[in-house]
N, C-alpha and C. Protein backbone atom coordinates (compact mmCIF):
# COMPACT_ATOMS: atom_id res chain seq x y z
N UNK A 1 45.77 -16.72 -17.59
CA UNK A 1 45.35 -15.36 -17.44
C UNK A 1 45.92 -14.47 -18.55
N UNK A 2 47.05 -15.00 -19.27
CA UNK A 2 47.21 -14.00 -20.22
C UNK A 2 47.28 -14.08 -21.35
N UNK A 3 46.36 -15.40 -21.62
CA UNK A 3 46.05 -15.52 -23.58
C UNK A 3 44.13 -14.62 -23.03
N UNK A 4 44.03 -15.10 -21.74
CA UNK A 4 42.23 -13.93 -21.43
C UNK A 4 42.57 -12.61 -21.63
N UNK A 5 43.58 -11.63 -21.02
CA UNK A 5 44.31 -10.84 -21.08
C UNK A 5 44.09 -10.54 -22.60
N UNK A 6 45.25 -10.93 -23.36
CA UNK A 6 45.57 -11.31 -24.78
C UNK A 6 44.00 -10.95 -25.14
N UNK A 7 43.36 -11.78 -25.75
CA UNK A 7 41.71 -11.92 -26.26
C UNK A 7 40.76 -10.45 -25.68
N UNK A 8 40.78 -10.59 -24.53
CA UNK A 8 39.96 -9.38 -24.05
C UNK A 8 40.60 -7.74 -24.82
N UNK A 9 41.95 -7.95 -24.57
CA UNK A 9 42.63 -6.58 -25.39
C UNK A 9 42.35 -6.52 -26.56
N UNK A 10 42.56 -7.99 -27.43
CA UNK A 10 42.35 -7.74 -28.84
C UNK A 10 40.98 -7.03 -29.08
N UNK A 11 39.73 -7.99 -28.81
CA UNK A 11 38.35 -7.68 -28.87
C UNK A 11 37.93 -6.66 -28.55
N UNK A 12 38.51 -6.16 -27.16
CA UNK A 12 38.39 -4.50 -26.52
C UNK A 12 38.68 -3.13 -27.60
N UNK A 13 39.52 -3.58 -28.14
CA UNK A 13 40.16 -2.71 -28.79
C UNK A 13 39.56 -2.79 -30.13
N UNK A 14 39.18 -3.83 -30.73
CA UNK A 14 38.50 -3.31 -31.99
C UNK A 14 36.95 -3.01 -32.32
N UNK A 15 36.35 -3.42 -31.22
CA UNK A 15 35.02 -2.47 -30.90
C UNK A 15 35.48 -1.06 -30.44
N UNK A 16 36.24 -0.55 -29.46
CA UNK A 16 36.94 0.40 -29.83
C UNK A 16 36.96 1.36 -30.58
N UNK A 17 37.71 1.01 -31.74
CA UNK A 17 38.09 1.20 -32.90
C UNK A 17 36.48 1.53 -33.67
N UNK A 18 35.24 0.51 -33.60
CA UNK A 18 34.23 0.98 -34.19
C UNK A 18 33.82 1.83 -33.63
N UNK A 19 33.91 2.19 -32.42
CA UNK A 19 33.26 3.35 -31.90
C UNK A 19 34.30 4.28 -32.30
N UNK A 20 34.74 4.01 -32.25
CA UNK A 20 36.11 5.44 -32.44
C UNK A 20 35.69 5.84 -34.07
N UNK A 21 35.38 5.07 -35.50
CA UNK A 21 35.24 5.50 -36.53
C UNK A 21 33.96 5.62 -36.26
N UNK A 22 32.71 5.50 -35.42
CA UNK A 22 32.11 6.09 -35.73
C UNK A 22 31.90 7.77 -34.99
N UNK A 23 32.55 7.54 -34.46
CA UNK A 23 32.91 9.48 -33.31
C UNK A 23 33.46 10.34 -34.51
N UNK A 24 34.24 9.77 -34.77
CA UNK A 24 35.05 10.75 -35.89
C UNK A 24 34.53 10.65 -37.06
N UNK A 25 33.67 10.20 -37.61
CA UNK A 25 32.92 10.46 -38.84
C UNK A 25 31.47 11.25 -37.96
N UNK A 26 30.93 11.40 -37.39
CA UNK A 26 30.54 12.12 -36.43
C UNK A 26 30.42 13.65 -36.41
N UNK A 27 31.79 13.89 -35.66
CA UNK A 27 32.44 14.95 -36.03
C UNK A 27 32.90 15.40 -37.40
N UNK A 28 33.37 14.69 -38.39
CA UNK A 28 33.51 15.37 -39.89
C UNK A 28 32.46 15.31 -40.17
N UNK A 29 31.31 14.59 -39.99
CA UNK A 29 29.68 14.81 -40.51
C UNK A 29 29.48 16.47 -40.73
N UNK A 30 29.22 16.80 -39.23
CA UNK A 30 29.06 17.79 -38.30
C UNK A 30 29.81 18.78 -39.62
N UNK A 31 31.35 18.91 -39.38
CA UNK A 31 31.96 19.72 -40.21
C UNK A 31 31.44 20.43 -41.16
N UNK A 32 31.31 19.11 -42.06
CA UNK A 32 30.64 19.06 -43.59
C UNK A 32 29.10 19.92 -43.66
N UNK A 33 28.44 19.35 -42.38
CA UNK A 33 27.02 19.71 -42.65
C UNK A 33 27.03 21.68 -41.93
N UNK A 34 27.94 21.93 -41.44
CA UNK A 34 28.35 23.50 -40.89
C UNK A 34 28.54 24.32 -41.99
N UNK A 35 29.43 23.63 -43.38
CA UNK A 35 30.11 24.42 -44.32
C UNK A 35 28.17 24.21 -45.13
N UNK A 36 27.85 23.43 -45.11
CA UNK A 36 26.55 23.53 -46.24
C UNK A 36 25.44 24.34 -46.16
N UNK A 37 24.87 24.36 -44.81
CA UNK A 37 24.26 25.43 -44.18
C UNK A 37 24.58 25.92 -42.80
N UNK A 38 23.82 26.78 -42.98
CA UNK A 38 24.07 27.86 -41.67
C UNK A 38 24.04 27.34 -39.54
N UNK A 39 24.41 27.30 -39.25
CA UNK A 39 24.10 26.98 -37.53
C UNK A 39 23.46 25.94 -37.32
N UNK A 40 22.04 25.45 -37.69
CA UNK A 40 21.00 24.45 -37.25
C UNK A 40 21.92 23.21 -37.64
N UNK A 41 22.39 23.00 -38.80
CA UNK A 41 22.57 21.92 -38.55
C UNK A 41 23.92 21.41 -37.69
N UNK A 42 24.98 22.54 -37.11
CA UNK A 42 26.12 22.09 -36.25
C UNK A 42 25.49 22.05 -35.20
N UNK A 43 24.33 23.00 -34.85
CA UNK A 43 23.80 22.16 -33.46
C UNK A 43 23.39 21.34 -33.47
N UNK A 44 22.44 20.63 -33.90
CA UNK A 44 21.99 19.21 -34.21
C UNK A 44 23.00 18.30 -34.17
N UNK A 45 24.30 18.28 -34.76
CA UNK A 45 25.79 17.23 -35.30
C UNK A 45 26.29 17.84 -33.85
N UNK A 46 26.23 18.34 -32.91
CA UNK A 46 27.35 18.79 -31.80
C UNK A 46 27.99 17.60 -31.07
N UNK A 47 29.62 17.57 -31.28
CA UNK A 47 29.64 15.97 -30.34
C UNK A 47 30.08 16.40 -29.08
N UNK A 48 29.81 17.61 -28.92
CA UNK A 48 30.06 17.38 -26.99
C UNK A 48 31.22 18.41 -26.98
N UNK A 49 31.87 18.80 -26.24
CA UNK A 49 32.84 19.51 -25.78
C UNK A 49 34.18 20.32 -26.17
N UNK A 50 34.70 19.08 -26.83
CA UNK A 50 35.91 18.68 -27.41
C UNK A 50 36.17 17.93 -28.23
N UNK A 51 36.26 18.58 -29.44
CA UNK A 51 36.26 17.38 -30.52
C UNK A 51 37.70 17.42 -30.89
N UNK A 52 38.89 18.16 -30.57
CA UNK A 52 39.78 17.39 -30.49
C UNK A 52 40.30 16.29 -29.60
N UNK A 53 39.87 16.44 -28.66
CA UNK A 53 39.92 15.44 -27.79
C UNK A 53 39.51 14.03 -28.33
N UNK A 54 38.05 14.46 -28.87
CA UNK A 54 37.86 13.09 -29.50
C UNK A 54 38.05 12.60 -30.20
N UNK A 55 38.74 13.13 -31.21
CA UNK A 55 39.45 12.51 -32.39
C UNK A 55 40.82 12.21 -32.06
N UNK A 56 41.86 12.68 -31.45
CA UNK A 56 42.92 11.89 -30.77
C UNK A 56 42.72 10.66 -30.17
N UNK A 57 41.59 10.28 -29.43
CA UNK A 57 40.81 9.33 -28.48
C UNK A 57 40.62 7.97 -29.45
N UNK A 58 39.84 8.61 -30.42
CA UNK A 58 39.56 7.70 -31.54
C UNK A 58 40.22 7.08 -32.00
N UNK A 59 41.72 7.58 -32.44
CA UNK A 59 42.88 6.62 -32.82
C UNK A 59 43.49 6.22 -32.18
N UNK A 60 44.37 7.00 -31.10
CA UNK A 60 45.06 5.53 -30.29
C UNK A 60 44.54 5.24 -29.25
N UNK A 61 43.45 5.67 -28.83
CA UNK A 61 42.95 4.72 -27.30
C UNK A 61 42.71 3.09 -28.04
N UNK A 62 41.75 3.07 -29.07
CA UNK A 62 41.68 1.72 -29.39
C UNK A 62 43.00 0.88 -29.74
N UNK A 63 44.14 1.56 -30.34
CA UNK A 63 44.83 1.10 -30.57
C UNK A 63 46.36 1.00 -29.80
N UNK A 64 46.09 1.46 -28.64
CA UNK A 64 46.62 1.07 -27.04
C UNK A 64 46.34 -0.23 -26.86
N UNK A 65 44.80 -0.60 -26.41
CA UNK A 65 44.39 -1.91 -25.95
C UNK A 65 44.60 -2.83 -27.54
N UNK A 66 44.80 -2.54 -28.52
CA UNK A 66 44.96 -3.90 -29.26
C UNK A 66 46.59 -4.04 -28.89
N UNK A 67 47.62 -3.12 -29.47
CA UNK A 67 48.81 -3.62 -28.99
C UNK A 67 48.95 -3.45 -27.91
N UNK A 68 48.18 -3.32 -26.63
CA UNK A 68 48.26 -4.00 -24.85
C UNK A 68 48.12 -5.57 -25.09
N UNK A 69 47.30 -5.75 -25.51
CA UNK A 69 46.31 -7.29 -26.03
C UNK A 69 47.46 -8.41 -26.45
N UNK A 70 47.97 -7.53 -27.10
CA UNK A 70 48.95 -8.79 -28.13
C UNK A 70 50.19 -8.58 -27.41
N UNK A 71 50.40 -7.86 -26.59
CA UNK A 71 51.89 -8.18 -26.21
C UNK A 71 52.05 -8.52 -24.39
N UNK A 72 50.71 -8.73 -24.64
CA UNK A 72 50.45 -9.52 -23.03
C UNK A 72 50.73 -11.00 -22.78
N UNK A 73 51.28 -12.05 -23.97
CA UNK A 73 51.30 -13.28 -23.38
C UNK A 73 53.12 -12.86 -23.11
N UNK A 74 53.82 -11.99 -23.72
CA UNK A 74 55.60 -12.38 -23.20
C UNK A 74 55.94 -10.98 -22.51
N UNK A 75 55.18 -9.92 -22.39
CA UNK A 75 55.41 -8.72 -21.68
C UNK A 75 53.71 -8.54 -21.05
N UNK A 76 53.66 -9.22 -20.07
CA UNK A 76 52.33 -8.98 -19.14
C UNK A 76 51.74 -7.35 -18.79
N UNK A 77 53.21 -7.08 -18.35
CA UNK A 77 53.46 -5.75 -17.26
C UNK A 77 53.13 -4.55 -18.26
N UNK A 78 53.65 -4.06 -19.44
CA UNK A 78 53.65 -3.39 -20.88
C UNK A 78 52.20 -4.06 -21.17
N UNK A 79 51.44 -4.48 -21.51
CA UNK A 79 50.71 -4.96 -22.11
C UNK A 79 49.33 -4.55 -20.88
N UNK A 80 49.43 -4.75 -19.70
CA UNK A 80 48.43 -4.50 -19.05
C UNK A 80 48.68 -2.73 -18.75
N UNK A 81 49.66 -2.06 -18.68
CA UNK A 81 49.92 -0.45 -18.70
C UNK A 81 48.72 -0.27 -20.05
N UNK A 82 49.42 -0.77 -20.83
CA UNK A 82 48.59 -0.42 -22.30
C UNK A 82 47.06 -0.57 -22.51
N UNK A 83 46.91 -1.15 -21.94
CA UNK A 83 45.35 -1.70 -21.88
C UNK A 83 44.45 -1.17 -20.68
N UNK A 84 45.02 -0.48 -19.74
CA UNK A 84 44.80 0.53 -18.62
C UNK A 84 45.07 2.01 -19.29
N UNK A 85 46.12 2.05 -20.18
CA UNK A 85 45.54 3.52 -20.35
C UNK A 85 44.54 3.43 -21.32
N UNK A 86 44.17 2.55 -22.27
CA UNK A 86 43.38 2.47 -23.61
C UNK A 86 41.97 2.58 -22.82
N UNK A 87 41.54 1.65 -22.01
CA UNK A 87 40.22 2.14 -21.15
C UNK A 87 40.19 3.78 -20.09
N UNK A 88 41.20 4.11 -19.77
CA UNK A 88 40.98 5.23 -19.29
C UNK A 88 41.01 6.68 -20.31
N UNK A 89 41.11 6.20 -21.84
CA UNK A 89 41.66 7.05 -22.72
C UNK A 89 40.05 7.42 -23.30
N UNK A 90 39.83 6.03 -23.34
CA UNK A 90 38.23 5.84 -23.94
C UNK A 90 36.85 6.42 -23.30
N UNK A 91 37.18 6.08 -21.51
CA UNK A 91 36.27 6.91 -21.02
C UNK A 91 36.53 7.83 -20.76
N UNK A 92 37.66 8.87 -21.00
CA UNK A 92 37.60 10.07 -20.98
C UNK A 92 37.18 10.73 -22.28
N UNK A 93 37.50 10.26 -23.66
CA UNK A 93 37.17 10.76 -24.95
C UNK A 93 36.06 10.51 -24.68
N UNK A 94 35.13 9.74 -24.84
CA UNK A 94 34.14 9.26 -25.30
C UNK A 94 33.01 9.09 -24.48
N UNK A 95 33.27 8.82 -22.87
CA UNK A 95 32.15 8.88 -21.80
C UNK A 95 31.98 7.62 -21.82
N UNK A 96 31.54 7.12 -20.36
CA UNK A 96 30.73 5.58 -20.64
C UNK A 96 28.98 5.65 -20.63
N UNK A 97 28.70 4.57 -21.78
CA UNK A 97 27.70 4.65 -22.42
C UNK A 97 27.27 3.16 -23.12
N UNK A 98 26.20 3.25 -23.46
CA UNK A 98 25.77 2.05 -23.80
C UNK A 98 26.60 1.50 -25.22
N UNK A 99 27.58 2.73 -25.84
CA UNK A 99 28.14 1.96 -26.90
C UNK A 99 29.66 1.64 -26.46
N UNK A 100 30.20 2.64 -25.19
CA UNK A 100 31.45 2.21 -24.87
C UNK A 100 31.51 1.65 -23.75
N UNK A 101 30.69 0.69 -23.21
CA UNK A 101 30.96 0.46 -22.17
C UNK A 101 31.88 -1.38 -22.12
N UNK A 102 31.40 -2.11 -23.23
CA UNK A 102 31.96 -2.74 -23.95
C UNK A 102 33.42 -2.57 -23.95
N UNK A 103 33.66 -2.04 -24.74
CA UNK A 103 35.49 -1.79 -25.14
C UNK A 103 36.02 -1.29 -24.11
N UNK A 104 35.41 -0.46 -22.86
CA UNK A 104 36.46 0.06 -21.59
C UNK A 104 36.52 -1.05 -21.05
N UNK A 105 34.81 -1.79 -20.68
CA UNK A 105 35.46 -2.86 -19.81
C UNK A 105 36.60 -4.01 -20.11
N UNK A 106 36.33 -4.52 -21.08
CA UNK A 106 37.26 -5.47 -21.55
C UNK A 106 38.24 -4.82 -21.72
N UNK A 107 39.09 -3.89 -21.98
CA UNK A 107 40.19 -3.24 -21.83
C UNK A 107 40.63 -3.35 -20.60
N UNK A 108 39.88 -3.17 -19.36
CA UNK A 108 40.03 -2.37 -17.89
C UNK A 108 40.37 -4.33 -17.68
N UNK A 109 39.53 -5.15 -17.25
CA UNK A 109 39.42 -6.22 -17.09
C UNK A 109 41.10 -7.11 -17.75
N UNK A 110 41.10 -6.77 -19.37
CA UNK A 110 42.17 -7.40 -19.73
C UNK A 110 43.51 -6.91 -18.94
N UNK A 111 43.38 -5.37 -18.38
CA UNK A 111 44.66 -4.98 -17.96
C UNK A 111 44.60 -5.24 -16.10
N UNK A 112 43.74 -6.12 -15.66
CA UNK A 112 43.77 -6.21 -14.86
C UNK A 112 44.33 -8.39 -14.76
N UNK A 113 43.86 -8.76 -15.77
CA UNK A 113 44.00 -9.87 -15.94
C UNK A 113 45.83 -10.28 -16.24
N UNK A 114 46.13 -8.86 -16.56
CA UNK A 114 48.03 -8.87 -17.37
C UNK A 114 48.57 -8.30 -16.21
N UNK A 115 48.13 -7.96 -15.53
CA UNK A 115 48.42 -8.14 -14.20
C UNK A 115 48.84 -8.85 -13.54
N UNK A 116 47.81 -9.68 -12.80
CA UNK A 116 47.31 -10.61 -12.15
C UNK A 116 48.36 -11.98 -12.65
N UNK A 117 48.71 -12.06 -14.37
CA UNK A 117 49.49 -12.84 -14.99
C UNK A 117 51.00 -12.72 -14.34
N UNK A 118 51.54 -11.70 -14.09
CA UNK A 118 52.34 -11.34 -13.41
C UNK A 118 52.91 -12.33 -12.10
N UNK A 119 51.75 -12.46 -11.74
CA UNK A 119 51.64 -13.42 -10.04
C UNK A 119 52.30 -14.91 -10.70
N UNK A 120 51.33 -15.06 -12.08
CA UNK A 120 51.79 -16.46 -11.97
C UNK A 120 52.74 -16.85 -12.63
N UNK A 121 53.48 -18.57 -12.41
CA UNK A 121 54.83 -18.89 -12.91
C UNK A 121 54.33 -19.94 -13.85
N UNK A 122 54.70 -20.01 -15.22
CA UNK A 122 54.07 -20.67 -16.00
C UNK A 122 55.84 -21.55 -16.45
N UNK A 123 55.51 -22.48 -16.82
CA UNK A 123 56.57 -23.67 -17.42
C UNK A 123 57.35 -23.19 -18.87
């Protein structure tokens, strides 16, 4: 359960990570295209609510669940915290959606799996 753990965090986390560079290029799009012309085009680029939110989100939620991921085969307990907040970090930045639904679950799943590792007694 906790090289699945392990794998699911890694993988979770760097799809993640693509969604996360693409949110935040997104939002500096947006920026860029505000300073060039007038209004139409920041409404068109709008990412939703809070774009600081989502740019904090962007960097370490993904990078919660990769180091949750990797430090789940000799610290289960740390490693599944990490990978539980990295999916709850993600669907709060970002919403679940057909591009994040991917990286929360396997996050949510791996930190449930570093868990579960917990139970067992390995040699």
């Amino acid at each position: 359960m906790k090289n699945a753990a392990m794998v699911l965090g890694l993988i979770g986390g760097v799809v993640g990570m693509i969604v996360g560079f693409f949110a935040y290029g997104w939002i500096e799009l947006g920026d860029w295209l505000s300073g060039v012309t007038e209004g139409a085009a920041r409404d068109l680029m709008d990412p939703g609510e809070d774009e600081g939110r989502t740019r904090l989100v962007s960097l370490f939620a993904p990078i919660l669940g990769i180091a949750g991921g990797a430090m789940s085969n000799l610290r289960p307990a740390g490693g599944a915290v990490l990978m539980l907040a990295s999916a709850a970090g993600m669907h709060w930045g970002f919403g679940f959606g057909v591009f994040t639904m991917f990286p929360i679950a396997m996050c949510l799943i791996g930190g449930v799996l570093g868990l579960m590792g917990l139970l067992t007694r390995e040699p």
